[in-house]
C-alpha atoms as a PDB file:
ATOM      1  CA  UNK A   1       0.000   0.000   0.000  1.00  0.00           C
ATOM      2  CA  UNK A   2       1.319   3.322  -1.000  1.00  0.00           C
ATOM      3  CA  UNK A   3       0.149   5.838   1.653  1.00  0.00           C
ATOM      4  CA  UNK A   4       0.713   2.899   4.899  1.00  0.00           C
ATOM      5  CA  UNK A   5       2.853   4.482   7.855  1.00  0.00           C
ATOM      6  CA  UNK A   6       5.614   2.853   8.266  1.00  0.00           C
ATOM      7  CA  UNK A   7       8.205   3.681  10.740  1.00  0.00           C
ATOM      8  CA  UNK A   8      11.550   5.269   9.525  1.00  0.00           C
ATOM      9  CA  UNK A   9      14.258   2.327   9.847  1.00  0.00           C
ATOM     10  CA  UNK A  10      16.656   5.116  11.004  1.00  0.00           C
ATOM     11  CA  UNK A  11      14.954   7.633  13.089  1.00  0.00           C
ATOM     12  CA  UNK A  12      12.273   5.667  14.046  1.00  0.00           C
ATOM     13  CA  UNK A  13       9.307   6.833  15.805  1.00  0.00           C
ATOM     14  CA  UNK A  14       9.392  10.398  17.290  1.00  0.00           C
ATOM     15  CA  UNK A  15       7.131  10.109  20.559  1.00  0.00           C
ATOM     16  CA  UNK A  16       8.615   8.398  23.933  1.00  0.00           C
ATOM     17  CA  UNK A  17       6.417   5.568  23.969  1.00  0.00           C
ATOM     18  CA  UNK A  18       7.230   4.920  20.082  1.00  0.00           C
ATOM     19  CA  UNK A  19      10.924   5.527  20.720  1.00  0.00           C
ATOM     20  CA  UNK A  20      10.819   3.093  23.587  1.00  0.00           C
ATOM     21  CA  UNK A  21       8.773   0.227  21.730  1.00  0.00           C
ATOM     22  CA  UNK A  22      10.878   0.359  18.694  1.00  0.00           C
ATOM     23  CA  UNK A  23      14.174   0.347  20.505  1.00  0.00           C
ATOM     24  CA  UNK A  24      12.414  -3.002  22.617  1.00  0.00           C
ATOM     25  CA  UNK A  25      11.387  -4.580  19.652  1.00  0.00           C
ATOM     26  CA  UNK A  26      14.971  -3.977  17.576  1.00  0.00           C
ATOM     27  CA  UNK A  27      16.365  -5.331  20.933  1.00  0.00           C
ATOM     28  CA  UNK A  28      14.376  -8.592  20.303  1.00  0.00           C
ATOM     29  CA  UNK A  29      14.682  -8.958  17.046  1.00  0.00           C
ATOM     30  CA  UNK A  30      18.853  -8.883  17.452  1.00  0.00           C
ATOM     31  CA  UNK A  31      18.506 -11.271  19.924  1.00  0.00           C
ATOM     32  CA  UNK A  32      16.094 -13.538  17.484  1.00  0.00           C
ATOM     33  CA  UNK A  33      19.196 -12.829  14.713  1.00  0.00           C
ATOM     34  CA  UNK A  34      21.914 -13.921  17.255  1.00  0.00           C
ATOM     35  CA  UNK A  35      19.656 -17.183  18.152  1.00  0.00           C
ATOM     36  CA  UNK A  36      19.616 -18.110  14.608  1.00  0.00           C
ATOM     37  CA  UNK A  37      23.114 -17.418  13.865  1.00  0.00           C
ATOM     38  CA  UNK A  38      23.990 -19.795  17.102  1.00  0.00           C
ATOM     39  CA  UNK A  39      21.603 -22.268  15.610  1.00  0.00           C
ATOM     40  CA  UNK A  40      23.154 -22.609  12.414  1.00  0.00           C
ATOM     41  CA  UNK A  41      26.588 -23.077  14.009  1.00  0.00           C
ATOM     42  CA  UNK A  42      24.862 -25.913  16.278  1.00  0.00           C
ATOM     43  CA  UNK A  43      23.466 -27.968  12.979  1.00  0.00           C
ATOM     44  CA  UNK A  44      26.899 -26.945  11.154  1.00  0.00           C
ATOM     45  CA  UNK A  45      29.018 -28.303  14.138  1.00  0.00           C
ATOM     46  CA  UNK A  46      26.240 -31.484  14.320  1.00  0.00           C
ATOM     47  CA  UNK A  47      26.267 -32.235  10.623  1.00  0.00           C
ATOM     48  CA  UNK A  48      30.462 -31.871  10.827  1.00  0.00           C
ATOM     49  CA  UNK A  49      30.424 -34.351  13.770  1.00  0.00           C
ATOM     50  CA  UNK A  50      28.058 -36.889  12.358  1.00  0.00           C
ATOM     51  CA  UNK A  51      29.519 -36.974   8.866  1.00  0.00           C
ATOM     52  CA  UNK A  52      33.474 -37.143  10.273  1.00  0.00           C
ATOM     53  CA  UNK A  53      33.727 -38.306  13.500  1.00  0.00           C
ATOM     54  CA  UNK A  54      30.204 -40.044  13.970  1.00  0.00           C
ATOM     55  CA  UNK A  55      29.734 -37.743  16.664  1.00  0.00           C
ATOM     56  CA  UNK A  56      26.584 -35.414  16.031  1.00  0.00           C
ATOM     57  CA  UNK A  57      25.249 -32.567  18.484  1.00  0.00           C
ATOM     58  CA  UNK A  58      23.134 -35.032  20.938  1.00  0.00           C
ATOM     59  CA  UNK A  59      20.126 -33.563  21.065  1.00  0.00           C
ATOM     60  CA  UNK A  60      20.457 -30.976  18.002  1.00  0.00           C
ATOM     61  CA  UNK A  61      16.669 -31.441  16.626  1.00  0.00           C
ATOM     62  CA  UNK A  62      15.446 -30.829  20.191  1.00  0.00           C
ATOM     63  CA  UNK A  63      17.465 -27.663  20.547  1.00  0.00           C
ATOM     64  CA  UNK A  64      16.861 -26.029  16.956  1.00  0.00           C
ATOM     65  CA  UNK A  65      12.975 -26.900  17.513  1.00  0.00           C
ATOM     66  CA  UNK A  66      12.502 -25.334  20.833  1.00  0.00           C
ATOM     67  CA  UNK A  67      15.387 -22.038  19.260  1.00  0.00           C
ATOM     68  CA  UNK A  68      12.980 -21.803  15.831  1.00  0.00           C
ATOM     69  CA  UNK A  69      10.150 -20.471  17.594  1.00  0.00           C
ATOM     70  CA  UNK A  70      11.835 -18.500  19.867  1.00  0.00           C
ATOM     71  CA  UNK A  71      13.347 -16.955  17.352  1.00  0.00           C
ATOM     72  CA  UNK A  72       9.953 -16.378  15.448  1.00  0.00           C
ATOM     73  CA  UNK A  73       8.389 -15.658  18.349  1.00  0.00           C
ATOM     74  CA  UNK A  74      10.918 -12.587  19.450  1.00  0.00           C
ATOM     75  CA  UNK A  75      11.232 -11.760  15.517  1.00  0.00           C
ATOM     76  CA  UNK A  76       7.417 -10.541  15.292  1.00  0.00           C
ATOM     77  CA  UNK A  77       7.532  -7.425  17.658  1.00  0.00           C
ATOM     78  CA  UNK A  78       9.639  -5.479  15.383  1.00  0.00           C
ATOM     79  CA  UNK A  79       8.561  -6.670  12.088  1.00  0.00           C
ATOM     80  CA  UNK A  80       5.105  -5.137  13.158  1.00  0.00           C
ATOM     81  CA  UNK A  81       6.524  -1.889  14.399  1.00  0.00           C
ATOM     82  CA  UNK A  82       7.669  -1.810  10.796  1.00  0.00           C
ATOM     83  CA  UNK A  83       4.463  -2.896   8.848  1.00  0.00           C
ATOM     84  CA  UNK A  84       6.700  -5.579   8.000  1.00  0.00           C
ATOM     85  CA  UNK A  85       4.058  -8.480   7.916  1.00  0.00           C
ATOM     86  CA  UNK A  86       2.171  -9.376   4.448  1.00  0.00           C
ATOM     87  CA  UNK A  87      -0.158  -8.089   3.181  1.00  0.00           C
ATOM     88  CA  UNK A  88      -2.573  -9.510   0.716  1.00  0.00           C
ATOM     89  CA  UNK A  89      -4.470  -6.528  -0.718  1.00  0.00           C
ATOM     90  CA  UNK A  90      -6.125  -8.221  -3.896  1.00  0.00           C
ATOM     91  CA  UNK A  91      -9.310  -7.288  -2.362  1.00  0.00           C
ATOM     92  CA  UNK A  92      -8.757  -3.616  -1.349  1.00  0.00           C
ATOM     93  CA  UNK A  93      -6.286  -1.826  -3.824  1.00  0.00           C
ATOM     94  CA  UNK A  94      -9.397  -0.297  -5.401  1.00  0.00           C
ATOM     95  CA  UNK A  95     -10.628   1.475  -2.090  1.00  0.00           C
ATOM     96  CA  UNK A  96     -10.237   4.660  -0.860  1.00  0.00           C
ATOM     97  CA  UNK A  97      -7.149   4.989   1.366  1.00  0.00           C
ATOM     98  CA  UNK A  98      -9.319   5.761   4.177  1.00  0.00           C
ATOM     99  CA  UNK A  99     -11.220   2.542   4.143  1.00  0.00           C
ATOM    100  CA  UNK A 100      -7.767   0.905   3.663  1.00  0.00           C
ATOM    101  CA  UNK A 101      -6.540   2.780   6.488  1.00  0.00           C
ATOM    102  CA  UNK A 102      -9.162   1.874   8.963  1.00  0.00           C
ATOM    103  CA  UNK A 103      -8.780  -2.322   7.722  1.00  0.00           C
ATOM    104  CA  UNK A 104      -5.418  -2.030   9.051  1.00  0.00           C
ATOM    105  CA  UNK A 105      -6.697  -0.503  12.063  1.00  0.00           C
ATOM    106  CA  UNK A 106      -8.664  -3.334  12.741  1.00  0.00           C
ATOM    107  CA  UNK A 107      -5.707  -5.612  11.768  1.00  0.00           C
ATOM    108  CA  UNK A 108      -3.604  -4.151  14.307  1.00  0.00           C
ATOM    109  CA  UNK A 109      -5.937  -4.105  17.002  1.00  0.00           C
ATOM    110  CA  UNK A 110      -6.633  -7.956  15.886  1.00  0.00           C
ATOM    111  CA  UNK A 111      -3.175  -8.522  16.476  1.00  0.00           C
ATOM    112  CA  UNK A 112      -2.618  -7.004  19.645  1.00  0.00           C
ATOM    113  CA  UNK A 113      -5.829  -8.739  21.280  1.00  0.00           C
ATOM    114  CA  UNK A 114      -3.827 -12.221  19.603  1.00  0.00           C
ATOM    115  CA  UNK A 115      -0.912 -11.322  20.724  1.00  0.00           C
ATOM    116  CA  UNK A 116      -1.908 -10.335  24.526  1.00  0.00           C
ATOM    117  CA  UNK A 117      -3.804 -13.408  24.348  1.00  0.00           C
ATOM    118  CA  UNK A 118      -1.435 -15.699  23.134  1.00  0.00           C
ATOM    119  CA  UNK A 119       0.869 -13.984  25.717  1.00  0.00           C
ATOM    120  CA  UNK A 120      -1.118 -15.084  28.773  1.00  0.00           C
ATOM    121  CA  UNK A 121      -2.335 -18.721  27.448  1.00  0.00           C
ATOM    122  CA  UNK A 122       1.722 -19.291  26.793  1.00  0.00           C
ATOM    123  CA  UNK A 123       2.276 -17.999  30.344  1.00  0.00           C
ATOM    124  CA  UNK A 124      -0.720 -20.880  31.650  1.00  0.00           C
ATOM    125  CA  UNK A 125       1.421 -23.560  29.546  1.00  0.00           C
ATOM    126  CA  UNK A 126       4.029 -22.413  31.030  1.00  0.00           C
ATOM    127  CA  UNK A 127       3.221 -22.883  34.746  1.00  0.00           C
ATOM    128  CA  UNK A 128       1.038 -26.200  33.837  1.00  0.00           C
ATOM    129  CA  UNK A 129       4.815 -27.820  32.247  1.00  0.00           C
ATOM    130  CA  UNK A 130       6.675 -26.856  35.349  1.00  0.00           C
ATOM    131  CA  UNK A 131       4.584 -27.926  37.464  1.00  0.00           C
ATOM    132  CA  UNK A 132       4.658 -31.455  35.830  1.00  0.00           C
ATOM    133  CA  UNK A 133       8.155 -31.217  35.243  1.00  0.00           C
ATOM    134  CA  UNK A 134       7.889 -31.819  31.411  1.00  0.00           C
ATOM    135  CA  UNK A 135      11.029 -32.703  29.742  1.00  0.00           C
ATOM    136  CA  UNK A 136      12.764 -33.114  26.297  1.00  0.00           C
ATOM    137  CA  UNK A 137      13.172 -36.615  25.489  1.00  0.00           C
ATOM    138  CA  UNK A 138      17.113 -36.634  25.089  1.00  0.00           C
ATOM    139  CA  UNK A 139      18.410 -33.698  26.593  1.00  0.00           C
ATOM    140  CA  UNK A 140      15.803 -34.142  29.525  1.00  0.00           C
ATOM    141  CA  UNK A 141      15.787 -30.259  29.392  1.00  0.00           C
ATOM    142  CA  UNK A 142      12.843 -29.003  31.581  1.00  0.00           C
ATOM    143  CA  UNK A 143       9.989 -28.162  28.065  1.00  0.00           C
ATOM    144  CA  UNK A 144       9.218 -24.794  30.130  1.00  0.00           C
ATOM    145  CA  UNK A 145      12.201 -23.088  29.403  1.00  0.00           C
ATOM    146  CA  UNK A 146      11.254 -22.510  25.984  1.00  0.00           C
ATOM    147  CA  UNK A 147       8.302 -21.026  26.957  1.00  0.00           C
ATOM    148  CA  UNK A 148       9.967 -17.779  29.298  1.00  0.00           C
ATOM    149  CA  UNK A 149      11.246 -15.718  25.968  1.00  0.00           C
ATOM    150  CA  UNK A 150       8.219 -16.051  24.316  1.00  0.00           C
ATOM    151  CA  UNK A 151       6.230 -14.880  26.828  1.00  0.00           C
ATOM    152  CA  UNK A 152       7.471 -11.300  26.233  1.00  0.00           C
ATOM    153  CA  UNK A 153       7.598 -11.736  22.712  1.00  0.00           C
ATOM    154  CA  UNK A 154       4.439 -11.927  22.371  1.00  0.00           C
ATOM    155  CA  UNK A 155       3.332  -9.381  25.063  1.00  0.00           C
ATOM    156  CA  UNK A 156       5.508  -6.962  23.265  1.00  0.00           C
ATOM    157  CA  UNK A 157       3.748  -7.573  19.994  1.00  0.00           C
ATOM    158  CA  UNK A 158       0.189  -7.145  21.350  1.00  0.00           C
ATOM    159  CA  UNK A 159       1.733  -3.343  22.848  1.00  0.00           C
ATOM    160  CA  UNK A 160       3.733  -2.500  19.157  1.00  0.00           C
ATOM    161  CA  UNK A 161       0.018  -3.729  17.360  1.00  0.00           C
ATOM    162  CA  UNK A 162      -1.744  -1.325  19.602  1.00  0.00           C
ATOM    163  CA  UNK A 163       1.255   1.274  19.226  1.00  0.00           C
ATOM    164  CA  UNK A 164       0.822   0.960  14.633  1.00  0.00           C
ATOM    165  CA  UNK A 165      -3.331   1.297  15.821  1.00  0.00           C
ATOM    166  CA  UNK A 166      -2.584   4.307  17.580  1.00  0.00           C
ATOM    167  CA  UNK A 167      -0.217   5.585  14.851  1.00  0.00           C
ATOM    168  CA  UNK A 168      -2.922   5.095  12.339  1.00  0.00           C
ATOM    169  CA  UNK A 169      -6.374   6.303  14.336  1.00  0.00           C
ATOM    170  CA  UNK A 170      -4.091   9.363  15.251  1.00  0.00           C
ATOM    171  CA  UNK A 171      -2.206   9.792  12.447  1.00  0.00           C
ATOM    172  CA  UNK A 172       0.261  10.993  14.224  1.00  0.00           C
ATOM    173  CA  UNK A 173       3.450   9.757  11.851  1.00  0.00           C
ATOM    174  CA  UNK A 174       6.277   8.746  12.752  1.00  0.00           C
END
């Protein structure tokens, strides 16, 4: 869409609370980059070990599963703060940029009430696999671990939805 808001990669927003969530979300999203980047190593290093020494990573699918959606789950903060996600707009190039504009205020405020929710129901599962002391199956790592970064991950992407909602209703631009 031509007339979306997006948020200016290198100034960013210009209001405290925009300044703060983008700087948050950028904070995430390195740490999703450095999780993949110490994933990739991992399989290298496992795939290296299997194939020469017939050594592999024990453990290594458990590990990359549980680091892959972490590092989705921290990634999606900061892609919406820049309007980042797809979007199909087959159905709504032809309509006035105000109708357009008011569809992705409803998609934003979708995605903050998913993202709040899926927040707290995480945060249930969470306590529930502690509490039974769930465990991976080779690594016997305790399953709940996994759980505590996306927690704020997702929290933080129900507040940067409700931040681009804001930004839009407003139009206060960034």
């Amino acid at each position: 869409m031509a007339d979306a808001v997006y948020v200016d990669s290198e100034a960013g927003p210009r209001d405290p609370i925009g300044r703060v969530l983008n700087k948050t979300c950028r904070l995430f999203a390195v740490g999703a980059g450095i999780m993949l980047i110490l994933m990739a190593l991992m399989s290298l290093a496992s795939i290296v070990g299997r194939s020469l020494f017939d050594q592999p990573i024990l453990g290594d699918y458990e590990l990359v599963q549980t680091m892959s959606a972490i590092a989705v789950a921290m990634s999606l903060p900061f892609c919406q703060m820049i309007r980042g996600h797809i979007i199909v707009d087959f159905f709504t190039t032809g309509l006035p940029a105000r109708v357009n504009r008011r569809l992705d205020i409803l998609a934003s405020l979708v995605l903050a009430v998913a993202g709040f929710v899926f927040s707290w129901r995480i945060s249930v599962g969470m306590i529930g696999l502690h509490g039974s002391g769930d465990a991976s199956m080779l690594l016997n790592l305790p399953t709940w671990w996994g759980y505590v970064p996306m927690v704020p991950s997702f929290f933080l992407l129900g507040c940067a939805a409700l931040y681009t909602a804001w930004v839009d209703i407003t139009g206060a631009r960034p």
